[in-house]
Protein backbone atom coordinates (compact mmCIF):
# COMPACT_ATOMS: atom_id res chain seq x y z
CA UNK A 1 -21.85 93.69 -7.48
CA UNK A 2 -22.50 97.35 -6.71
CA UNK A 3 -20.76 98.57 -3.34
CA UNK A 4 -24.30 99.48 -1.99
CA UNK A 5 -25.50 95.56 -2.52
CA UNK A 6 -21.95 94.52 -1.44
CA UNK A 7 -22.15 96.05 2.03
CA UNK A 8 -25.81 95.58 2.70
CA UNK A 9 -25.48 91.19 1.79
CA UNK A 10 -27.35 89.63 4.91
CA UNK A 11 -26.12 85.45 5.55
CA UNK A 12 -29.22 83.29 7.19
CA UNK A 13 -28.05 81.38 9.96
CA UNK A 14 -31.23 79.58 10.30
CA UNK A 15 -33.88 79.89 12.51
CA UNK A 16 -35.22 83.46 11.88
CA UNK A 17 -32.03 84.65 12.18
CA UNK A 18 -29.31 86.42 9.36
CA UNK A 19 -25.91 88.06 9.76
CA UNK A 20 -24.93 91.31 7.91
CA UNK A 21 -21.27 93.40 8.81
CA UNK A 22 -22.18 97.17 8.46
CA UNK A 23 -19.50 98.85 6.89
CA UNK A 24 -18.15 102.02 8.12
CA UNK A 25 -18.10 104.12 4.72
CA UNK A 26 -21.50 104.54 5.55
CA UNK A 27 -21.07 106.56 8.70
CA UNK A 28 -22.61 110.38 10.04
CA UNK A 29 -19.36 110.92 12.22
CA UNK A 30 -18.67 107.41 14.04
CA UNK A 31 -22.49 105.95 13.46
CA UNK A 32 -24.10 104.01 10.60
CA UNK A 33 -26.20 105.93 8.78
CA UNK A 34 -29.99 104.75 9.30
CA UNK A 35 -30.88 104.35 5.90
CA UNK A 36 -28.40 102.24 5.41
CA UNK A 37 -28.42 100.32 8.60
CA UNK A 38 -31.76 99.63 7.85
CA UNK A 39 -31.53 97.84 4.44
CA UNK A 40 -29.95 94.75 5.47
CA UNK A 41 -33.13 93.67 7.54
CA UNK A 42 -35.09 95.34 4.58
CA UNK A 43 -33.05 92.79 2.06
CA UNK A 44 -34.39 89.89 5.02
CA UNK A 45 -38.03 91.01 4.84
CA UNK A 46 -38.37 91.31 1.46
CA UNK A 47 -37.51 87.93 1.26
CA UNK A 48 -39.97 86.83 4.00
CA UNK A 49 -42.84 89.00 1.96
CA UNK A 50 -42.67 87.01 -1.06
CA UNK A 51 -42.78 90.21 -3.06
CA UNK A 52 -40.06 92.51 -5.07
CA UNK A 53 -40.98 96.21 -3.81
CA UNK A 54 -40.95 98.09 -0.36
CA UNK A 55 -43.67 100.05 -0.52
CA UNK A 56 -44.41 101.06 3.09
CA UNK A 57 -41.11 101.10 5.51
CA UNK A 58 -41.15 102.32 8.83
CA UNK A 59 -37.97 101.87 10.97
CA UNK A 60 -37.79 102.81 14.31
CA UNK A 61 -33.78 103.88 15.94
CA UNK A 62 -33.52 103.00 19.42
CA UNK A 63 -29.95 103.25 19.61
CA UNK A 64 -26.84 104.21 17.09
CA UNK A 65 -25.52 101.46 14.95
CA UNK A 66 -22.19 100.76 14.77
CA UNK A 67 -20.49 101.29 11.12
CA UNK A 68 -17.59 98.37 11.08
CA UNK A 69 -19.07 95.87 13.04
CA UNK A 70 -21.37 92.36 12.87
CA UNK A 71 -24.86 92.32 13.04
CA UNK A 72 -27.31 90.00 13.72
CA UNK A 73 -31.12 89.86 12.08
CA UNK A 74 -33.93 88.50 13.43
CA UNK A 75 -36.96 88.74 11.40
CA UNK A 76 -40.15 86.77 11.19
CA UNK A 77 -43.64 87.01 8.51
CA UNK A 78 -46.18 88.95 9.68
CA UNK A 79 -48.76 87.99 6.56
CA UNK A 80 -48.56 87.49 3.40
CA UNK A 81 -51.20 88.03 1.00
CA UNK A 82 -52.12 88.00 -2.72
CA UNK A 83 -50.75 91.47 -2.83
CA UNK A 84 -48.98 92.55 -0.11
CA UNK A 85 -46.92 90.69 2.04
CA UNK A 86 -45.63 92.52 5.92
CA UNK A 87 -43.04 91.12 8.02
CA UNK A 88 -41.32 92.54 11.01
CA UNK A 89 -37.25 92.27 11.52
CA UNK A 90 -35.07 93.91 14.62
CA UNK A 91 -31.20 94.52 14.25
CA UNK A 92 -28.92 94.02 17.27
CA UNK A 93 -25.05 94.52 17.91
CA UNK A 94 -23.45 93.61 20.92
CA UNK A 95 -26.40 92.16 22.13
CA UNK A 96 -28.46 95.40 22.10
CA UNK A 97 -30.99 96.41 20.22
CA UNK A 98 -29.94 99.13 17.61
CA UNK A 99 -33.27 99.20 14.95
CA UNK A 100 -36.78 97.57 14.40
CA UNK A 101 -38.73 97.64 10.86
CA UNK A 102 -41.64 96.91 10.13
CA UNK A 103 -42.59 96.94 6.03
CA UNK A 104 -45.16 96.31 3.16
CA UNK A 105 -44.26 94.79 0.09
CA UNK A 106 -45.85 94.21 -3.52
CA UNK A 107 -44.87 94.12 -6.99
CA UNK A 108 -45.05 97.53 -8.23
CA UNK A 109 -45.25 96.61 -11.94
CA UNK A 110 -48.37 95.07 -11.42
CA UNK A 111 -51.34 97.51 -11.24
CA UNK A 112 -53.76 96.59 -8.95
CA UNK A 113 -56.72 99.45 -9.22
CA UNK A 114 -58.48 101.62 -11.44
CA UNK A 115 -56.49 104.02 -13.76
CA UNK A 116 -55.31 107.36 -13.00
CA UNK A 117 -52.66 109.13 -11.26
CA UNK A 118 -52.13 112.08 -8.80
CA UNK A 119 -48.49 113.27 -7.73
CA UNK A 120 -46.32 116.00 -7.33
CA UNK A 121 -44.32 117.67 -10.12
CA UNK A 122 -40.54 117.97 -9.22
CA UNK A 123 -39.23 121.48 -9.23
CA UNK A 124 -37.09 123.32 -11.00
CA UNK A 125 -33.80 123.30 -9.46
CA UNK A 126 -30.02 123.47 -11.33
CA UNK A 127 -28.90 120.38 -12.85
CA UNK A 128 -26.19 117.83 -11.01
CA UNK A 129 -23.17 119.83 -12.57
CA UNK A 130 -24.70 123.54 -11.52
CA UNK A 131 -25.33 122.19 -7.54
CA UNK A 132 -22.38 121.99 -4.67
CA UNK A 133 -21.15 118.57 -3.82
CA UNK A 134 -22.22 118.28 -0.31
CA UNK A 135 -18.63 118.06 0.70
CA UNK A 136 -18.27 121.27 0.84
CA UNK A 137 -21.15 122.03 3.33
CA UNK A 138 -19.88 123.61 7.01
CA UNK A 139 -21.89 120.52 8.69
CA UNK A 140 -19.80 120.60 11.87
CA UNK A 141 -19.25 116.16 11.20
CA UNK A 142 -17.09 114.09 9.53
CA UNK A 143 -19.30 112.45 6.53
CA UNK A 144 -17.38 108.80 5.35
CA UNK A 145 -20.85 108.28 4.02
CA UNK A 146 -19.75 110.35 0.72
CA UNK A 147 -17.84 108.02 -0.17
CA UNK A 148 -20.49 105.38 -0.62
CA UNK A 149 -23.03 108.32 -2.22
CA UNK A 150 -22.56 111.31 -4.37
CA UNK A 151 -25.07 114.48 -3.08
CA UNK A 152 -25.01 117.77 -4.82
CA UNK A 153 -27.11 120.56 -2.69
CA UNK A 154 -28.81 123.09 -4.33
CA UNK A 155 -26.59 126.56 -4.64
CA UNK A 156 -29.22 128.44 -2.45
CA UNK A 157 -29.91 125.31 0.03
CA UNK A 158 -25.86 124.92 1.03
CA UNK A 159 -25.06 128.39 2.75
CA UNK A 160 -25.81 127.53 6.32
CA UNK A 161 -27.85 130.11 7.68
CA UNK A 162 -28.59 131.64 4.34
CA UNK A 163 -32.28 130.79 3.94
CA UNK A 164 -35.53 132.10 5.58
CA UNK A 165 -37.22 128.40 5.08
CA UNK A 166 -36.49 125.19 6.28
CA UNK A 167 -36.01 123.63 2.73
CA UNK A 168 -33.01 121.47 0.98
CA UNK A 169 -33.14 120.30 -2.49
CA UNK A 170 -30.41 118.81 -4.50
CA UNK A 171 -29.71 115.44 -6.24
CA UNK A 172 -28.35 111.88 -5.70
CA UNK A 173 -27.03 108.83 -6.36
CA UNK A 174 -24.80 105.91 -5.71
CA UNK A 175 -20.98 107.00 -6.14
CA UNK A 176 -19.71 103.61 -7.57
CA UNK A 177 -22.14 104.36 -10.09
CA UNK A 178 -24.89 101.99 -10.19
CA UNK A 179 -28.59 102.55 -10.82
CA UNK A 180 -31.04 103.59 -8.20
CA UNK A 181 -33.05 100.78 -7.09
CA UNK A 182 -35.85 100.77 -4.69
CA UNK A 183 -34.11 99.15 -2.13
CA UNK A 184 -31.70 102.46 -2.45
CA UNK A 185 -34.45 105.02 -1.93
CA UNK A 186 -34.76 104.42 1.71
CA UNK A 187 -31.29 105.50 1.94
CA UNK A 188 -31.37 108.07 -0.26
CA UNK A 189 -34.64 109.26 1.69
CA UNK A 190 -31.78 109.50 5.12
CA UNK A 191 -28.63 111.06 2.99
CA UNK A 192 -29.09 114.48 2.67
CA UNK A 193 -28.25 117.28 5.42
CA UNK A 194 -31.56 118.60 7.91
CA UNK A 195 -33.43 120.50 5.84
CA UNK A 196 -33.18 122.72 9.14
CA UNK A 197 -29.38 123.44 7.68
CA UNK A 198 -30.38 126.43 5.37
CA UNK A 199 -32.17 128.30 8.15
CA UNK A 200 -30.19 127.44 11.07
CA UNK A 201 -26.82 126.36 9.82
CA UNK A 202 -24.26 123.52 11.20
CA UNK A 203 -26.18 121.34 13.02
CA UNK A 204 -23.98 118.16 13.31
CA UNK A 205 -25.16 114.25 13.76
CA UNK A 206 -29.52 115.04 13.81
CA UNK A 207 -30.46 111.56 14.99
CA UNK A 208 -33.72 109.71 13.27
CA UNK A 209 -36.24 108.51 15.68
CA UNK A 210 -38.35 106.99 13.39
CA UNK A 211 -38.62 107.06 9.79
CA UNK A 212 -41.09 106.12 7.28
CA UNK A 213 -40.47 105.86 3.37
CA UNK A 214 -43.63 104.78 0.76
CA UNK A 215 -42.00 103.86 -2.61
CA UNK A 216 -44.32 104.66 -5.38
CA UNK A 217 -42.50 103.52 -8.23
CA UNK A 218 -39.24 101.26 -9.44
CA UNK A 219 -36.92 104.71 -10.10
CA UNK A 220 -35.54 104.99 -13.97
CA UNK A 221 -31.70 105.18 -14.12
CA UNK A 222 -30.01 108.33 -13.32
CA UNK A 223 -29.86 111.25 -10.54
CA UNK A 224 -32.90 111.01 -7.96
CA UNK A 225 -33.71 114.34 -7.33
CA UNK A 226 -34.96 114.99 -3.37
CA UNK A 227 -36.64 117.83 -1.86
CA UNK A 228 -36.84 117.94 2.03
CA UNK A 229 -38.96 120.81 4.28
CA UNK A 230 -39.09 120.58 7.60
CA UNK A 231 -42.32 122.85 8.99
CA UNK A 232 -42.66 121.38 12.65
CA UNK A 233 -39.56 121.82 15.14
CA UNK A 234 -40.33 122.04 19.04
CA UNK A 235 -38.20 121.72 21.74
CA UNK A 236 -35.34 120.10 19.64
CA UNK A 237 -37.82 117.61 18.18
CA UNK A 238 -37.98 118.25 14.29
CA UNK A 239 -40.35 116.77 11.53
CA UNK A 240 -39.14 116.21 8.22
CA UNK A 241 -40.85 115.57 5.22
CA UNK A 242 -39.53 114.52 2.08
CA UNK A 243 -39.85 113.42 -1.98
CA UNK A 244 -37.69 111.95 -4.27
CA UNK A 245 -38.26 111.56 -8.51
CA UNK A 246 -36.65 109.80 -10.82
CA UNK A 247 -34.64 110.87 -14.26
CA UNK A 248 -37.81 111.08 -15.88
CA UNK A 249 -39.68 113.09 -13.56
CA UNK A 250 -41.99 110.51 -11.90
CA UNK A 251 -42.28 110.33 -8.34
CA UNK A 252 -41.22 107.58 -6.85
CA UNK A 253 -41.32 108.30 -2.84
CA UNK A 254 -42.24 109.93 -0.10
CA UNK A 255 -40.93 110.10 3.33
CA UNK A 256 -41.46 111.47 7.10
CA UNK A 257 -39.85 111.35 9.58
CA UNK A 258 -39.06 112.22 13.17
CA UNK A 259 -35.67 113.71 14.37
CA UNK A 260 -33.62 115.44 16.89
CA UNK A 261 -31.68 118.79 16.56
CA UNK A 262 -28.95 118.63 19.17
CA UNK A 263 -26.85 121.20 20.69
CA UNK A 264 -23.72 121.75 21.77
């Protein structure tokens, strides 16, 4: 079992209700990070869909979650159809409320409209080997998480303050080695520095409001390559847009989502 399945294993207790432990390898600085916090109750409702694929997450963070501790999972069908199947799950520790999701699922291998495709082309960026480990980034936060996942930054994207745009690019993938899934693309969507960090430089723990991923495809093996731009930031409220292909090219999500640039 891959560490990313390992530490993301939900138990059902019975009566809506699951228990998960969220490991602390997976922390910003002394907090879970979302994506992964998040895929426990995804493992729960995908279940509870009767189908294989996310293909419409959105996960709302109401307060941190604690790497290191127990959770509990509460999680119930919303519908489920030929299709699609929704369901609704909520993740608590110490008897708060940390997270609530809300997700689609359907069997991406199984085509369900007329032919034809539109999506965007990945660009041309260096190759794993030619981009910075993100390790070496002046974040300003202690990143355990890089343990659990292996990011390499794009040579122009990892200067803080050495970019006119608010854009990051750079690859990923688990660190144990095992294959992108698209369980893992939420996470991978939440893994990668602010793209505010090339314009504006160490920026520390950016909390996600809310975050929505749309898988498009099951990802190929190999490095998912991400881009991230971020076009809208107002009075420390950012939004961040993002895509991630597989080894072959293919797109195989997008993502949004809402965050905070703190100061101090």
């Amino acid at each position: 079992m891959s560490r990313f399945n390992e530490d993301t294993s939900v138990i059902h207790e019975g009566e809506d209700r699951w228990r998960a432990r969220l490991d602390g390898a997976w922390n910003i600085g002394d907090i879970a990070n979302g994506g992964y916090a998040m895929t426990p109750v995804l493992r729960v409702l995908r279940t509870l869909s009767g189908h294989p694929d996310p293909i419409s997450v959105t996960a709302h963070f109401l307060r941190p979650s604690l790497g290191g501790a127990e959770a509990e999972i509460g999680a119930g069908l919303i519908r489920r159809g030929r299709t699609t199947g929704t369901a609704r799950g909520d993740l608590c520790q110490d008897g708060k409320l940390r997270l609530t999701v809300v997700a689609a699922f359907a069997d991406l291998s199984v085509p369900v409209g007329a032919p034809g495709a539109l999506g965007l082309e990945p660009p041309a960026i260096p190759s794993p080997d030619e981009c910075l480990d993100r390790s070496g980034l002046e974040q300003g936060i202690d990143l355990p998480i890089l343990s659990r996942v292996d990011v390499r930054i794009r040579p122009e994207h990892a200067v803080a303050e050495g970019s006119s745009e608010a854009v990051l690019e750079g690859w990923i993938r688990l660190a144990d080695g095992s294959e992108p899934s698209v369980l893992t693309l939420p996470l991978f969507a939440d893994a990668f520095p602010p793209a505010l960090y090339p314009l504006f430089g160490r920026i520390g723990w950016a909390p996600t409001i809310e975050l929505t991923v749309h898988v498009r495809r099951r990802p190929a093996p190999g490095w998912i390559q991400a881009r991230f731009e971020c076009d809208d930031l107002h009075d420390g409220r950012m939004i961040e847009s993002g895509s991630l292909w597989d080894s072959t090219g293919a797109l195989v999500a997008r993502s949004r989502q809402v965050g905070l640039m703190l100061t101090g």
